[in-house]
PDB file of N, CA and C in Angstrom:
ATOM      1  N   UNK A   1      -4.460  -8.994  71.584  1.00  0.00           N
ATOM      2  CA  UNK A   1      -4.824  -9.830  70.480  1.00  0.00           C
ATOM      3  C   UNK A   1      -5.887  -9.190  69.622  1.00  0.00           C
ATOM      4  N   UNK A   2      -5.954  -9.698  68.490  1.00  0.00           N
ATOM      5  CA  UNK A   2      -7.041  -9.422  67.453  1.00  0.00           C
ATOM      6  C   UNK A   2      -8.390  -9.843  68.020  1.00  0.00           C
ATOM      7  N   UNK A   3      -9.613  -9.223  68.142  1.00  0.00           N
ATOM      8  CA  UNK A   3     -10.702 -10.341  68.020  1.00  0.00           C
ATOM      9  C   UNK A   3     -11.531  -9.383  67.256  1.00  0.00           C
ATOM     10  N   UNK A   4     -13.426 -10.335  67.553  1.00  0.00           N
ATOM     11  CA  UNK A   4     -14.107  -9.519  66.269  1.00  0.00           C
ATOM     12  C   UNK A   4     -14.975  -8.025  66.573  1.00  0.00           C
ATOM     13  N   UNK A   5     -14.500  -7.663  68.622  1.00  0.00           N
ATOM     14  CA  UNK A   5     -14.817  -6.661  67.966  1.00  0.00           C
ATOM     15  C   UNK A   5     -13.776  -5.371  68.023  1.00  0.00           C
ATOM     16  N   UNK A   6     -12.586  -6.181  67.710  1.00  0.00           N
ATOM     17  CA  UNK A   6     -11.862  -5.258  67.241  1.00  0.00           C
ATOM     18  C   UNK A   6     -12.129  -3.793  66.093  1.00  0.00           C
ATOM     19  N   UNK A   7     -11.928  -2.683  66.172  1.00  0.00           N
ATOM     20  CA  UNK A   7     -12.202  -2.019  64.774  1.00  0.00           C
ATOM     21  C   UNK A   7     -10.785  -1.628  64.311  1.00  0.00           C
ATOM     22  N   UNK A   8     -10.938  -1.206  63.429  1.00  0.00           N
ATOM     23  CA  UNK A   8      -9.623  -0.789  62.757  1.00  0.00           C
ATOM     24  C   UNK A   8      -9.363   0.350  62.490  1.00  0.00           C
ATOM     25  N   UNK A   9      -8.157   0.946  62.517  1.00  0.00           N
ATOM     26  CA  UNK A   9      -7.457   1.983  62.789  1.00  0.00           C
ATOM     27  C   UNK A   9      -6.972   2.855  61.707  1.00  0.00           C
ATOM     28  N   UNK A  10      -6.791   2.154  60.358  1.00  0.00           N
ATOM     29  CA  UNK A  10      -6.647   2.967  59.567  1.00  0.00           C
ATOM     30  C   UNK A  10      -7.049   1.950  58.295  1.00  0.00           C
ATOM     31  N   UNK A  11      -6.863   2.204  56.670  1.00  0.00           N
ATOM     32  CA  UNK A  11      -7.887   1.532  55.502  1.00  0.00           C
ATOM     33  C   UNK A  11      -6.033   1.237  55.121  1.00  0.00           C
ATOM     34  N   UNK A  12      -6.200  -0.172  54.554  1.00  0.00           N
ATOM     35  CA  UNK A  12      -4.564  -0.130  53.844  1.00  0.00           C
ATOM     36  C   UNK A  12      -4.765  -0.662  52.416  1.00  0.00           C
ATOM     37  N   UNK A  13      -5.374  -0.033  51.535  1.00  0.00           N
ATOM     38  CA  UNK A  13      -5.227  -0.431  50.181  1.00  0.00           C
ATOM     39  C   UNK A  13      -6.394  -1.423  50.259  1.00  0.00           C
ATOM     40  N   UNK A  14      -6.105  -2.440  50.332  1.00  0.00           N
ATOM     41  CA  UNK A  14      -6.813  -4.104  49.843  1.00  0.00           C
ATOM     42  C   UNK A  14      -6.949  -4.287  51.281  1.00  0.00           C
ATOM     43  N   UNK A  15      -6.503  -3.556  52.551  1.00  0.00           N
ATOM     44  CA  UNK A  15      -6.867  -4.263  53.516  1.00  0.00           C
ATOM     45  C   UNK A  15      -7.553  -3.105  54.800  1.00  0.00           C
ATOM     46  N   UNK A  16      -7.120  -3.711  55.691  1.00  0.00           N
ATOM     47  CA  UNK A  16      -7.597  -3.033  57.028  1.00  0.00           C
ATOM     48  C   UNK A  16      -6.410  -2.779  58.120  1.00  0.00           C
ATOM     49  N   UNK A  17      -6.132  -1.993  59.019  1.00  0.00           N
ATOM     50  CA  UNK A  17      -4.814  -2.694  60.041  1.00  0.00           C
ATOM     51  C   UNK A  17      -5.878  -2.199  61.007  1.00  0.00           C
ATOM     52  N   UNK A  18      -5.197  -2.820  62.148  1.00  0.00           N
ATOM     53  CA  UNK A  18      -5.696  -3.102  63.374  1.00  0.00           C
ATOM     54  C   UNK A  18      -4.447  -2.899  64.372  1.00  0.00           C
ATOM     55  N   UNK A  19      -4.946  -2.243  65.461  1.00  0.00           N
ATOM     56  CA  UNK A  19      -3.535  -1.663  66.530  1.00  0.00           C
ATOM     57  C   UNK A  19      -3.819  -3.483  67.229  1.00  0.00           C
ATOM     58  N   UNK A  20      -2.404  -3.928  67.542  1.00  0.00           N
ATOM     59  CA  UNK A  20      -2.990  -5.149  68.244  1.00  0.00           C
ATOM     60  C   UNK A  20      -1.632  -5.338  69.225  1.00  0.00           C
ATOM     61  N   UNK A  21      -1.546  -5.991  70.939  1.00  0.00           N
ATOM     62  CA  UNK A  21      -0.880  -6.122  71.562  1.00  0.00           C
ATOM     63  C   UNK A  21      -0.615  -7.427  71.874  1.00  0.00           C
ATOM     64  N   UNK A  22       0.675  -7.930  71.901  1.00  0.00           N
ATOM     65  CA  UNK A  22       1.101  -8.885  71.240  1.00  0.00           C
ATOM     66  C   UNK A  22       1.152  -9.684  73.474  1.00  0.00           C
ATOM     67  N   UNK A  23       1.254 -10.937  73.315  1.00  0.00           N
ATOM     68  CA  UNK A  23       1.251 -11.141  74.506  1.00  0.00           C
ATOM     69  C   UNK A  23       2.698 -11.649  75.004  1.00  0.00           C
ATOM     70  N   UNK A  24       3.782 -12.041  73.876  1.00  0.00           N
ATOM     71  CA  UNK A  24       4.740 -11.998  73.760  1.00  0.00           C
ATOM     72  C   UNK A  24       5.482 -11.746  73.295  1.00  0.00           C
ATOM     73  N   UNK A  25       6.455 -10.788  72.746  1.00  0.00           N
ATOM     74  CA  UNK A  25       7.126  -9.888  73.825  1.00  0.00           C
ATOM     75  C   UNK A  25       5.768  -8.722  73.955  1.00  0.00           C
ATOM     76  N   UNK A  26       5.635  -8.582  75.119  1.00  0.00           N
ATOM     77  CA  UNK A  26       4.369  -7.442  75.220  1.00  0.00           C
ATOM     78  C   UNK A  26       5.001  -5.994  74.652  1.00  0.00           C
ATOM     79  N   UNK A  27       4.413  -6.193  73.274  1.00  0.00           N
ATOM     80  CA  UNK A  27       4.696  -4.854  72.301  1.00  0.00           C
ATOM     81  C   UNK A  27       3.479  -4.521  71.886  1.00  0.00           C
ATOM     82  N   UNK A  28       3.219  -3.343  71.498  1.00  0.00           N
ATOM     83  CA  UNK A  28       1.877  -3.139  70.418  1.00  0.00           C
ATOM     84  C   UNK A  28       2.441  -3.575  69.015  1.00  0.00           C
ATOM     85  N   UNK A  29       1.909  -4.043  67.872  1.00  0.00           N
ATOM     86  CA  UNK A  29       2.025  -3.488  66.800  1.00  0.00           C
ATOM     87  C   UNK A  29       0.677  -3.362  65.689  1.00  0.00           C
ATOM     88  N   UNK A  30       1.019  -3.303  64.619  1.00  0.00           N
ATOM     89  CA  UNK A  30       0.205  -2.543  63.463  1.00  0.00           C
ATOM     90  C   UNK A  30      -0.218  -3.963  62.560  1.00  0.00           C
ATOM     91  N   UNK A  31      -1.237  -4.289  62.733  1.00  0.00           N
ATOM     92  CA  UNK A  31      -1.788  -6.119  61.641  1.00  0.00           C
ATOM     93  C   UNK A  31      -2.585  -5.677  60.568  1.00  0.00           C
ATOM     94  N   UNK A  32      -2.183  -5.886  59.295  1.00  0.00           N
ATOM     95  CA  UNK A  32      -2.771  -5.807  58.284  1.00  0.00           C
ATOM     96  C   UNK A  32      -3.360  -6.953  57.750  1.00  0.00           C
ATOM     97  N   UNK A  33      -5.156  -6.712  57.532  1.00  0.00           N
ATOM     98  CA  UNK A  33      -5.463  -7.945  57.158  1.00  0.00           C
ATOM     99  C   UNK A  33      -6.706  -7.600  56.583  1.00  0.00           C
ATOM    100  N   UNK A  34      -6.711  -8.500  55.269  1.00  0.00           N
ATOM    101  CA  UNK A  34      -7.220  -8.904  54.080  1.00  0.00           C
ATOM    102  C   UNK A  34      -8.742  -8.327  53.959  1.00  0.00           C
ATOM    103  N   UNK A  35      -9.426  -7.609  53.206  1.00  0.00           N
ATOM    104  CA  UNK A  35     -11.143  -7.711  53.469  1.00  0.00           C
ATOM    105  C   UNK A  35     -11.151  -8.679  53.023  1.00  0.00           C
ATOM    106  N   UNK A  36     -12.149  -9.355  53.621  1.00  0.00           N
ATOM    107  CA  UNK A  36     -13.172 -10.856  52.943  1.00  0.00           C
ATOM    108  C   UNK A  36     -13.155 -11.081  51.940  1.00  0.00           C
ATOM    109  N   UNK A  37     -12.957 -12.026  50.413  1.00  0.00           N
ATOM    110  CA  UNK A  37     -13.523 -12.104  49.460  1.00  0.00           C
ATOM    111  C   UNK A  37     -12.848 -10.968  48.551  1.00  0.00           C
ATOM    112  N   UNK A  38     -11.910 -10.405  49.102  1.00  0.00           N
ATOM    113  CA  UNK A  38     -10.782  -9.701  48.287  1.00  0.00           C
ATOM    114  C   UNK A  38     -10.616  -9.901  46.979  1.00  0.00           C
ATOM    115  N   UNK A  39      -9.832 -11.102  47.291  1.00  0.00           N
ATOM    116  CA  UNK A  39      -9.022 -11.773  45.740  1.00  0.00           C
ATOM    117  C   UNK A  39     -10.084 -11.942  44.919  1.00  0.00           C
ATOM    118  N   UNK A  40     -11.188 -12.228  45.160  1.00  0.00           N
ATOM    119  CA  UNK A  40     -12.102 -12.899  44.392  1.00  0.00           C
ATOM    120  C   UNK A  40     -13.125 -11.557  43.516  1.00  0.00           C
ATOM    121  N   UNK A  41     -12.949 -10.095  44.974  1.00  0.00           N
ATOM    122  CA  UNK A  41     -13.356  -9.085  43.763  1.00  0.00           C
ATOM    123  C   UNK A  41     -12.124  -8.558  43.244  1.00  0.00           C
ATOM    124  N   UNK A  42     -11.217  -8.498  43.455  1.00  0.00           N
ATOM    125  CA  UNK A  42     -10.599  -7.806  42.539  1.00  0.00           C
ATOM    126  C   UNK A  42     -10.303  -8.671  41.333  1.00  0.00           C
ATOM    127  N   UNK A  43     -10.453  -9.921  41.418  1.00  0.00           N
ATOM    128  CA  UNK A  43     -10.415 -10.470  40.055  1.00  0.00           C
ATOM    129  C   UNK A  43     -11.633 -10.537  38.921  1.00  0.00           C
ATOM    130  N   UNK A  44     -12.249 -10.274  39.580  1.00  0.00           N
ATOM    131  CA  UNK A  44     -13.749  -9.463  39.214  1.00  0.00           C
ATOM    132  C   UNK A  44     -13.812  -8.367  38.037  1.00  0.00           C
ATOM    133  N   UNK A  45     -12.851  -7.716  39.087  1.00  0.00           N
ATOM    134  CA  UNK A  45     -12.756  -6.240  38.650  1.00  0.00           C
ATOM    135  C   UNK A  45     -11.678  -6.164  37.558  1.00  0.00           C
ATOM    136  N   UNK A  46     -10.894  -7.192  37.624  1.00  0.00           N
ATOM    137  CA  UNK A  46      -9.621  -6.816  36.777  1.00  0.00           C
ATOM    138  C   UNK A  46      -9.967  -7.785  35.086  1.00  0.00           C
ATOM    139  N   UNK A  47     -11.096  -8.874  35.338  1.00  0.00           N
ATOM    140  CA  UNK A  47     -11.532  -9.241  34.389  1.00  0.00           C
ATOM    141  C   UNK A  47     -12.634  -8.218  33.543  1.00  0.00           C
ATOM    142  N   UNK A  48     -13.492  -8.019  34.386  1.00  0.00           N
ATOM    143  CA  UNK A  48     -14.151  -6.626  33.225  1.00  0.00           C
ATOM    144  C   UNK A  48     -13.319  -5.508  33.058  1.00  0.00           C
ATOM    145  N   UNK A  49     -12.148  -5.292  33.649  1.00  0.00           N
ATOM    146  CA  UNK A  49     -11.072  -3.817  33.181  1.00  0.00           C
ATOM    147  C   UNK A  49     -10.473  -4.966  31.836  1.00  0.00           C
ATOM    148  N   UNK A  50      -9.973  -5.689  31.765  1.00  0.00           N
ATOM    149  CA  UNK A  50      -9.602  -6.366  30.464  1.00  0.00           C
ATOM    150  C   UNK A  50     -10.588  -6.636  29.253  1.00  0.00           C
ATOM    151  N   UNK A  51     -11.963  -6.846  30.027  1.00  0.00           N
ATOM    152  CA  UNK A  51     -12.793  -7.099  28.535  1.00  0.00           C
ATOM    153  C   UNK A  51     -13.048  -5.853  28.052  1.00  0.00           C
ATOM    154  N   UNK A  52     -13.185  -4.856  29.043  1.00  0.00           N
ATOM    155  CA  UNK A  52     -12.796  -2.888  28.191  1.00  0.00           C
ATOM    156  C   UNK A  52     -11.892  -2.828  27.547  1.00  0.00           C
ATOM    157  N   UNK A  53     -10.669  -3.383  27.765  1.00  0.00           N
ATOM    158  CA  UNK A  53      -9.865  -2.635  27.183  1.00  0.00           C
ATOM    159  C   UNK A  53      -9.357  -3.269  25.570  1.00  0.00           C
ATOM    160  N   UNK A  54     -10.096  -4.657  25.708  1.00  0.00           N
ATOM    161  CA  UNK A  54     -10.031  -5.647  24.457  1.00  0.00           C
ATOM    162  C   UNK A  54     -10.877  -4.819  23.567  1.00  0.00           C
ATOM    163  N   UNK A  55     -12.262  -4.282  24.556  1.00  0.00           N
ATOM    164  CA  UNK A  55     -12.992  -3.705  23.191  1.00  0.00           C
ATOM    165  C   UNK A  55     -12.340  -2.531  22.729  1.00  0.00           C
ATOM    166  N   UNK A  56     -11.852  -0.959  23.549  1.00  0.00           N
ATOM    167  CA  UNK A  56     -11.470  -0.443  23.218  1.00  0.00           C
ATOM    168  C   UNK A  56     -10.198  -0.581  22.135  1.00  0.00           C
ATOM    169  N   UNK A  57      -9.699  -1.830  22.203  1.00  0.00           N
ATOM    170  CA  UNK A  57      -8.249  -1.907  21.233  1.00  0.00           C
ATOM    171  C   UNK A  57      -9.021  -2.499  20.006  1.00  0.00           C
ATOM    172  N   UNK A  58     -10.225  -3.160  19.873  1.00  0.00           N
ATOM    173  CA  UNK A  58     -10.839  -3.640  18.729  1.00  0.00           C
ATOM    174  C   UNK A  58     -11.568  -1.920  18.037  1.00  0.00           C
ATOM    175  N   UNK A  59     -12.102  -1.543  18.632  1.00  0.00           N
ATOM    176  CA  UNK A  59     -12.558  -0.038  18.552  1.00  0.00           C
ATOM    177  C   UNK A  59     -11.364   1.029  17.777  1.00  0.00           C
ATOM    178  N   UNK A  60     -10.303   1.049  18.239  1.00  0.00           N
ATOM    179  CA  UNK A  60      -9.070   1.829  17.557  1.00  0.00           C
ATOM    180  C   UNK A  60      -8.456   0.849  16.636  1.00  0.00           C
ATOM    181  N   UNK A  61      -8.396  -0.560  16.446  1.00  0.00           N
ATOM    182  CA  UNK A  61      -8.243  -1.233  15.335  1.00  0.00           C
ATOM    183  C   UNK A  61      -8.874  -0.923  13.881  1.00  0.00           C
ATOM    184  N   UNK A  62     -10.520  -0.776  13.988  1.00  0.00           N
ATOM    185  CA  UNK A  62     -11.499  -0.462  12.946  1.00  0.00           C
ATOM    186  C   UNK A  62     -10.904   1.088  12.994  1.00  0.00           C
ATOM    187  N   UNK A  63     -10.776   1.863  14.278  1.00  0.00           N
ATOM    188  CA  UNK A  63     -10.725   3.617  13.417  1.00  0.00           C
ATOM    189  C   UNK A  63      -9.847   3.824  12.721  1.00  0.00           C
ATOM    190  N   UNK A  64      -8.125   2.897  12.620  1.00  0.00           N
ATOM    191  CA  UNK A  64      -6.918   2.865  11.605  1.00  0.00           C
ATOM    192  C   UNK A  64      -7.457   2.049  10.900  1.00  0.00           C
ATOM    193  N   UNK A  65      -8.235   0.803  10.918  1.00  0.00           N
ATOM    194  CA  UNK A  65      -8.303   0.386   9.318  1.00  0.00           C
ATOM    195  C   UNK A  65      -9.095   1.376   8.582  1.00  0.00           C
ATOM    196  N   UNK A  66     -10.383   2.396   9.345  1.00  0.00           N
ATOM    197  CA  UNK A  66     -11.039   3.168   8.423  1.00  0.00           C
ATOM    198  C   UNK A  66     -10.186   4.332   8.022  1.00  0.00           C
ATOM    199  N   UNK A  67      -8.816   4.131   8.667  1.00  0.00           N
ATOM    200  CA  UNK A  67      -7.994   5.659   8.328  1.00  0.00           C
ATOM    201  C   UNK A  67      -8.208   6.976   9.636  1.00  0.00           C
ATOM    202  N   UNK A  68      -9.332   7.170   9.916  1.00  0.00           N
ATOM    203  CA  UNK A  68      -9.987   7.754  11.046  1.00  0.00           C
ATOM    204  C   UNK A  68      -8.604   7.979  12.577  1.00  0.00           C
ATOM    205  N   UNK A  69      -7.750   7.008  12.120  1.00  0.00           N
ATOM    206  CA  UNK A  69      -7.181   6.950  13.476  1.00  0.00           C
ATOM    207  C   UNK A  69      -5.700   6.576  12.833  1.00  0.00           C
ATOM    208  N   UNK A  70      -4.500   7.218  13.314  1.00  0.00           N
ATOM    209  CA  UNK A  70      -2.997   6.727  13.298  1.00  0.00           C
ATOM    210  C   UNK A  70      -2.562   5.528  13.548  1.00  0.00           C
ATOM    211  N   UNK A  71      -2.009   5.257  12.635  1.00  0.00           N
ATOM    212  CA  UNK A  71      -1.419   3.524  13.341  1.00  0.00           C
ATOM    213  C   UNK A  71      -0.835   4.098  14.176  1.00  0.00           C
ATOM    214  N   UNK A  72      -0.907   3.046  15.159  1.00  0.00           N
ATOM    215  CA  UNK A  72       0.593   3.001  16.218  1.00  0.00           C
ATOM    216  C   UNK A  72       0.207   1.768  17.334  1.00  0.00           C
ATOM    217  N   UNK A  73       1.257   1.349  17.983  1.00  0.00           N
ATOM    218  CA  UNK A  73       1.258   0.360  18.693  1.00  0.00           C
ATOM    219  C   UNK A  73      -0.143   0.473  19.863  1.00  0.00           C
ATOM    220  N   UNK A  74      -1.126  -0.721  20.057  1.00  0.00           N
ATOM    221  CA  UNK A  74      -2.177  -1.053  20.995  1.00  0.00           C
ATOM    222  C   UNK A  74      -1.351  -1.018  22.467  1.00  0.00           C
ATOM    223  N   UNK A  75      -1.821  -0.667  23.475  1.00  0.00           N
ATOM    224  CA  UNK A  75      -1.189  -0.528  24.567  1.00  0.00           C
ATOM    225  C   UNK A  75      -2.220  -0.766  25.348  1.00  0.00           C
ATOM    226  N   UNK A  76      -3.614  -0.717  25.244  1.00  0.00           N
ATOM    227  CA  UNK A  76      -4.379  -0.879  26.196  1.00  0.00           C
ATOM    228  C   UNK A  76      -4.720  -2.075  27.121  1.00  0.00           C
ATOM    229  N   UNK A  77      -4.528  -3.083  26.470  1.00  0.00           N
ATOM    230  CA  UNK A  77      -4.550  -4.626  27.233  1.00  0.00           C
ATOM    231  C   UNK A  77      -3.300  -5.019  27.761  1.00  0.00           C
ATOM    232  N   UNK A  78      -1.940  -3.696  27.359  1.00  0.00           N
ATOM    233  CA  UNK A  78      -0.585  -4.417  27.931  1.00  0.00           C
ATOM    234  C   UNK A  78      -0.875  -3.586  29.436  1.00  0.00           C
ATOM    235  N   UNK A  79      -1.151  -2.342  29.342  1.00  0.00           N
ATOM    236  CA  UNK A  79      -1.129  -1.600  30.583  1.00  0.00           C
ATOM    237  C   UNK A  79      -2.648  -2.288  31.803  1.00  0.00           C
ATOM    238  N   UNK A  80      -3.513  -2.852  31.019  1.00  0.00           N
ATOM    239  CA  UNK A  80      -4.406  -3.390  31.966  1.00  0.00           C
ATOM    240  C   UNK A  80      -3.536  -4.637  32.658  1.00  0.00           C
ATOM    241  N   UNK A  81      -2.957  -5.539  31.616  1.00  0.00           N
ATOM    242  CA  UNK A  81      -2.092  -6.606  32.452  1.00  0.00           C
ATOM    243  C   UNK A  81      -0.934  -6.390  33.481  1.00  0.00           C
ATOM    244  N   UNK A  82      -0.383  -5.236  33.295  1.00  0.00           N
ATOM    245  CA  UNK A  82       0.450  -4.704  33.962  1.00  0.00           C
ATOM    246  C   UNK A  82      -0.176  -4.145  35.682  1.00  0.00           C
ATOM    247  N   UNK A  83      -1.164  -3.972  35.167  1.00  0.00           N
ATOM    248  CA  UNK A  83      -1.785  -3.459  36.643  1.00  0.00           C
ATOM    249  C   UNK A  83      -2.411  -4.395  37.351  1.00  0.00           C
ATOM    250  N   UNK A  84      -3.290  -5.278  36.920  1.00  0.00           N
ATOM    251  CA  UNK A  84      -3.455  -6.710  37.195  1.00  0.00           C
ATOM    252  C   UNK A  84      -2.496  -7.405  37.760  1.00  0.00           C
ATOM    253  N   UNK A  85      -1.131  -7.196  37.452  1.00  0.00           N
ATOM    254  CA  UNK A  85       0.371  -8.059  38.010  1.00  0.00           C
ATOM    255  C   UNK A  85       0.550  -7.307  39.257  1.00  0.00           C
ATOM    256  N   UNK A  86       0.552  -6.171  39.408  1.00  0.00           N
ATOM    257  CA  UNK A  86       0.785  -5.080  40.530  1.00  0.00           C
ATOM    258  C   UNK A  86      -0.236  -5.574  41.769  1.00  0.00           C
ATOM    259  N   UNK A  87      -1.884  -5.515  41.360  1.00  0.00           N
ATOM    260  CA  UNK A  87      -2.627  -5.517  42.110  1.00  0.00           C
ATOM    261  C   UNK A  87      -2.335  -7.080  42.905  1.00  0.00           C
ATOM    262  N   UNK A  88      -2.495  -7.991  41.840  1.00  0.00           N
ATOM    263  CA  UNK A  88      -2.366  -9.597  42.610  1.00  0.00           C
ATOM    264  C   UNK A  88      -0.707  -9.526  43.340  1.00  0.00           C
ATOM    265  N   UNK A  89       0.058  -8.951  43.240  1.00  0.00           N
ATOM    266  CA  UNK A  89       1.187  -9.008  44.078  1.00  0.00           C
ATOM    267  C   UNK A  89       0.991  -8.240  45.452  1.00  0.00           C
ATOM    268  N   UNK A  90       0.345  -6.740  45.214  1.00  0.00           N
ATOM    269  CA  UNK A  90      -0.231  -6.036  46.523  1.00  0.00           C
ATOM    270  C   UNK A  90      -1.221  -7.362  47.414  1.00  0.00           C
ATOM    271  N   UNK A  91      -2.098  -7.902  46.903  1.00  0.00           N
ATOM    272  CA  UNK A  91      -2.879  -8.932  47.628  1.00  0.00           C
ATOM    273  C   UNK A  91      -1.821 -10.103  48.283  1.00  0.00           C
ATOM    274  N   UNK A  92      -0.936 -10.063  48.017  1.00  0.00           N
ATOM    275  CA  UNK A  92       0.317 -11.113  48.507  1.00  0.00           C
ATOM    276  C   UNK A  92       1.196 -10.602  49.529  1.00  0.00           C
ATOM    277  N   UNK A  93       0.350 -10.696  50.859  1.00  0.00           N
ATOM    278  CA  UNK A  93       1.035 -10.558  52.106  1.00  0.00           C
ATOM    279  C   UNK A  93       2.349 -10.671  52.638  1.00  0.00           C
ATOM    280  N   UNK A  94       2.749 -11.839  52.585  1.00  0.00           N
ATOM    281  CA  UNK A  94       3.972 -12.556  52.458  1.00  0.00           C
ATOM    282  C   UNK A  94       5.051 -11.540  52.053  1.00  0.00           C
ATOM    283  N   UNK A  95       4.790 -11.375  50.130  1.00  0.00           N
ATOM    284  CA  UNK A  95       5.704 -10.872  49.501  1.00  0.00           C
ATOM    285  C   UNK A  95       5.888  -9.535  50.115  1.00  0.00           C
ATOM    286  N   UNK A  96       4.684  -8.781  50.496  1.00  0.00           N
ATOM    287  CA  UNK A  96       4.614  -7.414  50.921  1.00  0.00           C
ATOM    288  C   UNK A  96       5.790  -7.504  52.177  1.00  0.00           C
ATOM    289  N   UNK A  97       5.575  -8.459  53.126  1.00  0.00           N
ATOM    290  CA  UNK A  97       6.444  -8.401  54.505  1.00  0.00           C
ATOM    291  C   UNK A  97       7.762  -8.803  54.114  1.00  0.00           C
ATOM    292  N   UNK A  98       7.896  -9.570  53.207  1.00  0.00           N
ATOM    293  CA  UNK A  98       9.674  -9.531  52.734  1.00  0.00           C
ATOM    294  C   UNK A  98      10.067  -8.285  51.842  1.00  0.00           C
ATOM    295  N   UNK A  99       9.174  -7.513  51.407  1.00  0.00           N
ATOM    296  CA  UNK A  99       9.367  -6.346  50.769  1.00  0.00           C
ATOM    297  C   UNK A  99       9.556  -4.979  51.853  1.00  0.00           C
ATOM    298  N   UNK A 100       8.711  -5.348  52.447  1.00  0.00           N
ATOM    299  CA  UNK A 100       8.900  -4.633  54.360  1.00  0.00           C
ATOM    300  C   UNK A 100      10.630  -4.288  55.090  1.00  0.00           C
ATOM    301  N   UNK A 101      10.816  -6.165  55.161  1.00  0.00           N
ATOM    302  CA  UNK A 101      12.420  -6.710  55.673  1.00  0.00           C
ATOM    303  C   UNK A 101      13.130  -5.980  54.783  1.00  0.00           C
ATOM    304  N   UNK A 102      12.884  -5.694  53.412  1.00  0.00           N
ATOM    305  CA  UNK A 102      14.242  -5.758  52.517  1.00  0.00           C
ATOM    306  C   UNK A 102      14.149  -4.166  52.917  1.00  0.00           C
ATOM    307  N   UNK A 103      13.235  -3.301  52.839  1.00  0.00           N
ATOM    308  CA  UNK A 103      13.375  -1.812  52.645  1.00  0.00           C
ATOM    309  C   UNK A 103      13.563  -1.461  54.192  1.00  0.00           C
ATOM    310  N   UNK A 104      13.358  -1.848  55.120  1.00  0.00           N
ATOM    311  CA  UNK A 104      14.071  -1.738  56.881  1.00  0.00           C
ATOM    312  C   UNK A 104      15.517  -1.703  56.558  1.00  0.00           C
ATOM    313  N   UNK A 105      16.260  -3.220  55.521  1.00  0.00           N
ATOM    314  CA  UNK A 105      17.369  -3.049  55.710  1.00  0.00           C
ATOM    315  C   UNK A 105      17.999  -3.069  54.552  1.00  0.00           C
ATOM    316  N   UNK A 106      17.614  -2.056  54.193  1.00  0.00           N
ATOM    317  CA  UNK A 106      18.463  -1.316  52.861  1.00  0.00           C
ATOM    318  C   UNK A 106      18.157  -0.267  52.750  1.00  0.00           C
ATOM    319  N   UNK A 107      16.989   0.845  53.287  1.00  0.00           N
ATOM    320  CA  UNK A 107      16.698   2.187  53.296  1.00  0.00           C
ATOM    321  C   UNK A 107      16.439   2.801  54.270  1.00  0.00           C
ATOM    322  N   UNK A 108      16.087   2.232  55.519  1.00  0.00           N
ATOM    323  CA  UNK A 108      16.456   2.699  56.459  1.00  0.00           C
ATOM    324  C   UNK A 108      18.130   3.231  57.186  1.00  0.00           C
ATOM    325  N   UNK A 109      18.974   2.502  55.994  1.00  0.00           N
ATOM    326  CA  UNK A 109      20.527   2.579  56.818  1.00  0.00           C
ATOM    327  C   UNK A 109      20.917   4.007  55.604  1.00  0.00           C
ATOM    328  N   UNK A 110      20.689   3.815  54.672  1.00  0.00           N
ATOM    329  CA  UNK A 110      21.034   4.828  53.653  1.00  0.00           C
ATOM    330  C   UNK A 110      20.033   5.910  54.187  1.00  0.00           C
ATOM    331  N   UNK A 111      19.110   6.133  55.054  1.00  0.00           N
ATOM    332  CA  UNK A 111      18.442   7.196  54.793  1.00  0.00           C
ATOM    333  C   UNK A 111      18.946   7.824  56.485  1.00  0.00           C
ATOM    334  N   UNK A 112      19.878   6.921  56.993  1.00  0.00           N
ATOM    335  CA  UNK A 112      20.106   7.408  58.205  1.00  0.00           C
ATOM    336  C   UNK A 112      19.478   7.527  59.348  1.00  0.00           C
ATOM    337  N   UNK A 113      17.897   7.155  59.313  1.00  0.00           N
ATOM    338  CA  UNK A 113      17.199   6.977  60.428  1.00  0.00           C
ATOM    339  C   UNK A 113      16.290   8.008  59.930  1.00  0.00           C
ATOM    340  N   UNK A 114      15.679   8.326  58.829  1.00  0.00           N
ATOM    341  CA  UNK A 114      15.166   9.488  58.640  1.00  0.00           C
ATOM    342  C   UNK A 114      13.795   9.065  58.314  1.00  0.00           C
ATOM    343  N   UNK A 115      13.406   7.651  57.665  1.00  0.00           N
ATOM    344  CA  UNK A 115      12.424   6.932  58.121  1.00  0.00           C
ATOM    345  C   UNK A 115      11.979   5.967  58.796  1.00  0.00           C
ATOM    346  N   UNK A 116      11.057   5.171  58.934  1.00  0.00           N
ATOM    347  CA  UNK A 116      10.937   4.546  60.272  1.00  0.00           C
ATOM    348  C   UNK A 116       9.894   3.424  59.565  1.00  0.00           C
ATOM    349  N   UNK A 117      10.340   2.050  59.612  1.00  0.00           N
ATOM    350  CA  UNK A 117       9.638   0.919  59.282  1.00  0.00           C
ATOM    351  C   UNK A 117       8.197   0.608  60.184  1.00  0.00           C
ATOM    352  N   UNK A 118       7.113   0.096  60.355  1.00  0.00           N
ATOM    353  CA  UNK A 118       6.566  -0.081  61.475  1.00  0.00           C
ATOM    354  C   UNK A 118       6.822  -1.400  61.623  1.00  0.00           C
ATOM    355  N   UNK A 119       6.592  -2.103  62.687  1.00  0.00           N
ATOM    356  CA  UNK A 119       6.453  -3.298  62.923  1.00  0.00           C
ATOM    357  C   UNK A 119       5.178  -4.041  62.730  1.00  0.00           C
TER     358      UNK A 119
END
């Protein structure tokens, strides 16, 4: 089982895993789980990456109205939202472990056994 003074075994993005032995069926496997207060910094973080990138698109707005700069399409607040969608879906456990199921059984059979899902 998990407890607290478990340590952990390797860093997984947004989280931690932990080797842990299960008491039924007695297997080891691999538990990924959350740092503390996660969601709450990375929304932190993804709100001041958006108020940058609002200024920077107000910033290249004034350098094409002064001429200084090429029109062309603002991209900076679409690609911050875009990563923002990525990150809050990585924080979504759940989705990650049905994303797990689906690539066990759909790329593991096409790849012939050539990679290996963990449990």
């Amino acid at each position: 089982g998990l407890d607290r003074e478990a340590q952990p075994i390797a860093a997984a993005s947004l989280g931690q895993v932990y080797k842990v032995k299960l008491r039924s069926p007695n297997v080891t496997v691999a538990v990924k789980v959350q740092r503390p207060d996660m969601v709450r910094a990375v929304s932190l973080d993804l709100h001041l990456l958006r108020r940058y990138a609002q200024c920077v698109e107000a910033v290249k707005g004034v350098a094409t109205w002064a001429g200084v700069m090429a029109q062309r399409k603002q991209f900076d607040l679409q690609l911050v939202e875009t990563f923002a969608a990525a990150s809050y879906s990585e924080l979504d456990y759940v989705n990650e472990g049905r994303n797990q199921e689906r690539f066990s059984a759909e790329l593991v059979p096409a790849m012939k056994g050539a990679v290996r899902v963990p449990r």
